[in-house]
Protein backbone atom coordinates (compact mmCIF):
# COMPACT_ATOMS: atom_id res chain seq x y z
CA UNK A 1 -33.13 -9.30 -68.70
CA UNK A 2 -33.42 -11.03 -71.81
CA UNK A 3 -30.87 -12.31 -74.23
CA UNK A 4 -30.69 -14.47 -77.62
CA UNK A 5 -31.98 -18.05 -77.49
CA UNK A 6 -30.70 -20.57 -80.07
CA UNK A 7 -33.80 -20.32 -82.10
CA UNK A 8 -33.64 -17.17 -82.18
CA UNK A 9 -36.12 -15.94 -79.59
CA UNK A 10 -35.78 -13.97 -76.71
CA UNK A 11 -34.92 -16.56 -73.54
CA UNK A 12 -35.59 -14.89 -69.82
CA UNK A 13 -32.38 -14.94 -67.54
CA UNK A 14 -32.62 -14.95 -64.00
CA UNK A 15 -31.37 -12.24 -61.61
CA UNK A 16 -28.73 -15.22 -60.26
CA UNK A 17 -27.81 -15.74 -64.07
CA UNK A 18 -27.07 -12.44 -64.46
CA UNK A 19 -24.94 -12.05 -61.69
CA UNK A 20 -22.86 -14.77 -61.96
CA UNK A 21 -21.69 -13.52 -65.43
CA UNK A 22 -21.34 -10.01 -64.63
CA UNK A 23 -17.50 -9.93 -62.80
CA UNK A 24 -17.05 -8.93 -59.51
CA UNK A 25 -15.00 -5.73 -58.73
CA UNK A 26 -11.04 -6.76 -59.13
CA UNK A 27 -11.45 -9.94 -61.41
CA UNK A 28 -11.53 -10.04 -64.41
CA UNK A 29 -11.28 -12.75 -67.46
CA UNK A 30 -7.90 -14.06 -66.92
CA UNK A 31 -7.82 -14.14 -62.78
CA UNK A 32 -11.66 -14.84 -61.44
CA UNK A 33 -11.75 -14.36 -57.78
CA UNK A 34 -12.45 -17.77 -56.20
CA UNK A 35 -14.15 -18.58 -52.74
CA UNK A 36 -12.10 -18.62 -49.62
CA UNK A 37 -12.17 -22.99 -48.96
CA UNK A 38 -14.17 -24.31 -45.46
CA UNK A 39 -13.45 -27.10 -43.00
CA UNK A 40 -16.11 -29.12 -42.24
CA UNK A 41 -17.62 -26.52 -40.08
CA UNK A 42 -18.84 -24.69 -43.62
CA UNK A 43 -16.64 -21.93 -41.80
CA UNK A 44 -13.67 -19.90 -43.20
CA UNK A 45 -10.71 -21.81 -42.66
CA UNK A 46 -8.62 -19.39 -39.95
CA UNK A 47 -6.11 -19.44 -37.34
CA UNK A 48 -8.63 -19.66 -34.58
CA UNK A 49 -10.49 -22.91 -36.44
CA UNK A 50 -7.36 -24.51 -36.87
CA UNK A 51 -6.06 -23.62 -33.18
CA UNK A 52 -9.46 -25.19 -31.88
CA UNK A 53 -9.27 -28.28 -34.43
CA UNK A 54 -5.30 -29.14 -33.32
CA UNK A 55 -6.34 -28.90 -29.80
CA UNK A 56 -9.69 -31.52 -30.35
CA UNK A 57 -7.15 -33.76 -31.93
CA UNK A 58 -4.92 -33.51 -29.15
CA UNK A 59 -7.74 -34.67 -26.58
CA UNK A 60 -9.04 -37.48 -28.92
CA UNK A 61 -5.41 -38.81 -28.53
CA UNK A 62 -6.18 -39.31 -24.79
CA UNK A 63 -9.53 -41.53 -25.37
CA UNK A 64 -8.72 -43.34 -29.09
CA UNK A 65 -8.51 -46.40 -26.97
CA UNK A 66 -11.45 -46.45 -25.45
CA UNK A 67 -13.98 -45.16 -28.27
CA UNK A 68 -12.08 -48.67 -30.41
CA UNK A 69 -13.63 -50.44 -27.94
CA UNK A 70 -16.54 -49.16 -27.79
CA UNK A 71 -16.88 -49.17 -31.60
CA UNK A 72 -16.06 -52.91 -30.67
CA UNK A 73 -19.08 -53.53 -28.37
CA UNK A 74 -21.24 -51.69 -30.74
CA UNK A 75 -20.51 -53.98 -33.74
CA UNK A 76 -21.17 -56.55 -31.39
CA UNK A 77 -24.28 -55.85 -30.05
CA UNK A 78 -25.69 -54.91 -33.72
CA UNK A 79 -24.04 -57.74 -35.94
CA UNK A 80 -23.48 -60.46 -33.36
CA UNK A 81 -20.13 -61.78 -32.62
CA UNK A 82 -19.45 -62.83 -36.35
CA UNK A 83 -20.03 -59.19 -37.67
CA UNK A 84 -21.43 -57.90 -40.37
CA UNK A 85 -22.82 -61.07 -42.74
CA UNK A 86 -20.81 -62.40 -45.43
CA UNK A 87 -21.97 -60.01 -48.56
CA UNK A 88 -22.80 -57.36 -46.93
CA UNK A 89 -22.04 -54.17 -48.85
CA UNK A 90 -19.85 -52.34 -47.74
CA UNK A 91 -21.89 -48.60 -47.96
CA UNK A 92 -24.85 -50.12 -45.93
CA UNK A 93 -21.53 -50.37 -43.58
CA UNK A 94 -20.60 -47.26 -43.80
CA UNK A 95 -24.36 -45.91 -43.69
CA UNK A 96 -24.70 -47.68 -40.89
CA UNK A 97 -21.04 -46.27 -38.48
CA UNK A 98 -22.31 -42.68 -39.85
CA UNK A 99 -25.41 -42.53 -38.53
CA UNK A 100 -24.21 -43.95 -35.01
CA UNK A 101 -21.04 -41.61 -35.41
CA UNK A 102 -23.57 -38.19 -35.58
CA UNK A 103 -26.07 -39.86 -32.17
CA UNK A 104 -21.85 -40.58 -30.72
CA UNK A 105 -21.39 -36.88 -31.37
CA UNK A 106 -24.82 -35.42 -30.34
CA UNK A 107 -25.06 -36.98 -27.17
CA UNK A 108 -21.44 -36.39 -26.41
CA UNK A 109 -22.15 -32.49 -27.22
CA UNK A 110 -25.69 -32.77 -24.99
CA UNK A 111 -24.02 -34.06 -22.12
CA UNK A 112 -21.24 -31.71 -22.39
CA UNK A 113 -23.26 -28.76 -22.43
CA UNK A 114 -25.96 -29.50 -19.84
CA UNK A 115 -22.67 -30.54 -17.17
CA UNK A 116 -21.25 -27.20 -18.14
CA UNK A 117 -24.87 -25.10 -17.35
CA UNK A 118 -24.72 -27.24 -14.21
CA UNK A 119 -21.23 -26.33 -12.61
CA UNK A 120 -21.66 -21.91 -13.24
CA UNK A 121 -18.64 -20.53 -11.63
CA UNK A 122 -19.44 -17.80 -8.68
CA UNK A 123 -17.57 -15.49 -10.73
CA UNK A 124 -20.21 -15.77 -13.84
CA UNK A 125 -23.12 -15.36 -11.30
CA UNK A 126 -22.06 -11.34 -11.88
CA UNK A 127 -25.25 -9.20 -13.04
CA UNK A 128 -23.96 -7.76 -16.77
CA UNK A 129 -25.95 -4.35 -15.98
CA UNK A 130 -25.00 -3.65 -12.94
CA UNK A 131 -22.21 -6.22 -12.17
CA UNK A 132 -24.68 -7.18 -8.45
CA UNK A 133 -24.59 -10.89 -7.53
CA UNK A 134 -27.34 -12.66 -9.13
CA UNK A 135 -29.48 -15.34 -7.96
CA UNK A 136 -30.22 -18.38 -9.85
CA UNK A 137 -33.69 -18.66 -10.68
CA UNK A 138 -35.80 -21.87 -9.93
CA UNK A 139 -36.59 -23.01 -13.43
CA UNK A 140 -33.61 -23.46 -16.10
CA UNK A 141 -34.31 -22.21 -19.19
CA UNK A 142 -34.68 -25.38 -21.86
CA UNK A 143 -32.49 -24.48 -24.61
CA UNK A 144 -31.78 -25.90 -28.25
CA UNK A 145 -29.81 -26.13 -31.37
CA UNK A 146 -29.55 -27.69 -34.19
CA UNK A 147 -25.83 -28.93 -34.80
CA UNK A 148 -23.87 -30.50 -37.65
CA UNK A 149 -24.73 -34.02 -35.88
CA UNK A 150 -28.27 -33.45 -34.89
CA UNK A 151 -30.15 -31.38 -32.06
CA UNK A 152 -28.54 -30.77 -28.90
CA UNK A 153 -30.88 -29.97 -26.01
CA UNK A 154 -30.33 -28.80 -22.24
CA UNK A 155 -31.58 -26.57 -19.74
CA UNK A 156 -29.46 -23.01 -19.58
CA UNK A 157 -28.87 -21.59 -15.90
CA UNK A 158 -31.08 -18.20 -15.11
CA UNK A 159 -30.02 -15.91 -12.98
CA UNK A 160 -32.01 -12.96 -11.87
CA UNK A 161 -30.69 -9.91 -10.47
CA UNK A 162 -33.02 -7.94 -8.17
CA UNK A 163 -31.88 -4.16 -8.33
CA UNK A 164 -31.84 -4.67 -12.06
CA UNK A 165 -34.96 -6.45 -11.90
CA UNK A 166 -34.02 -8.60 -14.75
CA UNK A 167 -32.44 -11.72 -15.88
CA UNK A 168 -29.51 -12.87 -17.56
CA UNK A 169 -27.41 -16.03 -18.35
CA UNK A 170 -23.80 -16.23 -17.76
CA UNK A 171 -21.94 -16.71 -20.67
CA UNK A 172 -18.68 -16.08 -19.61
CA UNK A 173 -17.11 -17.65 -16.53
């Protein structure tokens, strides 16, 4: 589409252009419809989110304590026992806790996730097809994803059902 430059000439407008000035269906001029807002996630904000946000909270509660003093041995072990030198700026700081905050997280979530593929409840050893015991296979299947805090890697339990002849992974215990 074209449309009236400022010199006169005909300026090209991009298919993105165009959209965003054409309104969407129910808004108009006076009331534009605006974007539902996101947690962190970059999800939706809903009751679910929230539920499972409240209940992450709740747990951190029980090990605040212990993640100060860890912070503690940390700051220690990278600064010396004076801290951080005098001048330092405070962003290189903060730089600094993020980066060790997201390998915190990443290894926390790694470690969660490969204990959890390791302890598969009997009941989740069920064959989806057929609903047969399965038997776990001898190789795990190696497994990853990239996460909000880096890659998260572990080896997923295989089961293999033999009337089925196929294999599955329990996903729900």
């Amino acid at each position: 589409m074209a449309k009236q430059g400022r010199d006169g000439g005909q300026e090209q407008v991009s298919q993105a252009e165009n959209a965003a000035a054409t309104p969407k269906a129910g808004a108009n001029a006076a009331n534009p419809i605006k974007p539902k807002r996101k947690h962190y996630t970059g999800r939706p904000k809903g009751a679910d989110e929230t539920r499972r946000l409240d209940e992450a909270r709740s747990k951190l509660a029980t090990v605040r304590g212990k993640i100060g003093e860890f912070a503690q041995e940390l700051m220690r072990e990278l600064y010396g026992e004076q801290g951080p030198e005098w001048g330092t700026k405070f962003r290189d700081i903060e730089i600094l806790s993020d980066v060790i905050g997201a390998e915190v997280a990443s290894r926390f979530t790694e470690g969660s996730v490969s204990e959890q593929a390791e302890h598969v409840p009997k009941s989740a050893e069920t064959c989806p097809c057929c609903g047969g015991h399965g038997t776990r296979a001898e190789n795990d299947e190696p497994r990853s994803l990239k996460t909000l805090t880096g890659d998260v890697n572990w080896n997923e339990a295989q089961y293999f059902c033999k009337p089925c002849r196929r294999s599955f992974f329990p996903s729900k215990p």
